[in-house]
Protein backbone atom coordinates (compact mmCIF):
# COMPACT_ATOMS: atom_id res chain seq x y z
CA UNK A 1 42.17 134.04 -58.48
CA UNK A 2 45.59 135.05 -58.23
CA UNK A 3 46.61 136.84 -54.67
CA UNK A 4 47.82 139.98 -54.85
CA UNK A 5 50.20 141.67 -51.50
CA UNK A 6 52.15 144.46 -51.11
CA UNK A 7 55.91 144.00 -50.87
CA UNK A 8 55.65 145.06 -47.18
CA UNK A 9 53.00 142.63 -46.19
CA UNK A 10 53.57 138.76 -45.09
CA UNK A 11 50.36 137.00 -45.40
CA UNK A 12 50.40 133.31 -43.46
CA UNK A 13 48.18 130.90 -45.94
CA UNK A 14 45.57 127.96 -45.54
CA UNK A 15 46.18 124.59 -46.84
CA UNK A 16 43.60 125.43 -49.94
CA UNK A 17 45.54 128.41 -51.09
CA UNK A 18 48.66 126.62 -50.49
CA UNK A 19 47.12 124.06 -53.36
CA UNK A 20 45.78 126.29 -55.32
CA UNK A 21 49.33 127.91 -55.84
CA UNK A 22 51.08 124.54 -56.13
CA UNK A 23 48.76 123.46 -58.47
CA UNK A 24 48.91 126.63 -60.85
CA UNK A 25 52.92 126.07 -60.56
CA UNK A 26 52.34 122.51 -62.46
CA UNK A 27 53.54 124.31 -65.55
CA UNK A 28 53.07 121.78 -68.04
CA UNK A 29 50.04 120.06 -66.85
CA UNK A 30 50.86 116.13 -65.65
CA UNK A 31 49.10 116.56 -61.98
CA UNK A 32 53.17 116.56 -60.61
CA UNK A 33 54.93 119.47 -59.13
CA UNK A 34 58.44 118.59 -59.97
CA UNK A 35 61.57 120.34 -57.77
CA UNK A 36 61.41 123.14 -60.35
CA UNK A 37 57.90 124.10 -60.51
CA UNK A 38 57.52 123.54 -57.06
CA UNK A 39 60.90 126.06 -57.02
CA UNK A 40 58.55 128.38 -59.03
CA UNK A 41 55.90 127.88 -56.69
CA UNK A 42 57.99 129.07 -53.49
CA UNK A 43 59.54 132.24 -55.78
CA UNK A 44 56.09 133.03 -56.34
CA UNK A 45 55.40 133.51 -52.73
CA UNK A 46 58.25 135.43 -52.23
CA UNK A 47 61.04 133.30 -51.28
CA UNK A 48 64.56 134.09 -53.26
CA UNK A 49 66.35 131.51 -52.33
CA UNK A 50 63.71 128.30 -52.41
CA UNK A 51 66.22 125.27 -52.79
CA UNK A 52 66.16 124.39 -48.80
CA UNK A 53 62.61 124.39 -48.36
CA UNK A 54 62.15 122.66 -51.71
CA UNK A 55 64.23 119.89 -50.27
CA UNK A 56 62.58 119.98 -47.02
CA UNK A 57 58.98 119.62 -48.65
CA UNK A 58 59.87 117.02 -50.82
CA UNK A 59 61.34 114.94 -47.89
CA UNK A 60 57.93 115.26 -46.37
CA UNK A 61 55.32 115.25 -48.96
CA UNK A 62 56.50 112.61 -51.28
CA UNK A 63 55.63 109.98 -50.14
CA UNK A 64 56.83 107.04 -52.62
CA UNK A 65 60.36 108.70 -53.26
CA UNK A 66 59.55 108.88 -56.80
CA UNK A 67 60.87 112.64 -56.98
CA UNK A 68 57.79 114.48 -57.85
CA UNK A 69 54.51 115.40 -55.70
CA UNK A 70 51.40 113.97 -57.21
CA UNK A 71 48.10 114.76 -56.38
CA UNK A 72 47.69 112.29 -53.95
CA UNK A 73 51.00 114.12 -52.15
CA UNK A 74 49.40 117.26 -52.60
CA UNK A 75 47.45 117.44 -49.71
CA UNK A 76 50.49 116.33 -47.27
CA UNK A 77 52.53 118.94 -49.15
CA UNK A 78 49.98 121.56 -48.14
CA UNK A 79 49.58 120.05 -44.46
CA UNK A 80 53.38 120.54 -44.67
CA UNK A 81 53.39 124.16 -46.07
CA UNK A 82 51.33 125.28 -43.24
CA UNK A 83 52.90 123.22 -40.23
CA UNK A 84 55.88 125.35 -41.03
CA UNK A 85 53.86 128.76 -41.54
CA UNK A 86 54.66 129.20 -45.23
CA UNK A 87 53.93 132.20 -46.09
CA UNK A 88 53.23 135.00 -48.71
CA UNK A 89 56.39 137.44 -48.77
């Protein structure tokens, strides 16, 4: 279910919505968020300029330096995302 938030509101969100929107950003379906759909992701939540915290999350969530989160990264990429009070813009 897609969330929905006026352009005045900033909604803080739990690690399960965080995946649920990181997953639905995996645009072409391989179960890895690369820098660019995980871009997408953060645009989608209302950040315009999503290159730093792209950077930041993938220095914490990927684990085996390969360059993309998998789904075993996910759920330290959504630990991550909420430690740092990502929110919905």
């Amino acid at each position: 279910m897609p969330i929905f938030v006026s352009k005045s509101a900033s909604i803080k969100l739990t690690e399960e919505q965080l995946k649920k929107i990181f997953k639905d950003h995996d645009s072409n379906k391989d179960g890895r968020l690369s820098k660019e759909e995980l871009s997408s992701a953060f645009r989608k939540m209302g950040y315009h300029n999503p290159g730093r915290k792209v950077n930041r999350a993938m220095k914490h969530a990927d684990i085996n330096k390969d360059g993309v989160i998998d789904l075993e990264e996910l759920d330290k990429l959504a630990k991550y995302a909420v430690s740092q009070g990502y929110k919905v813009n």
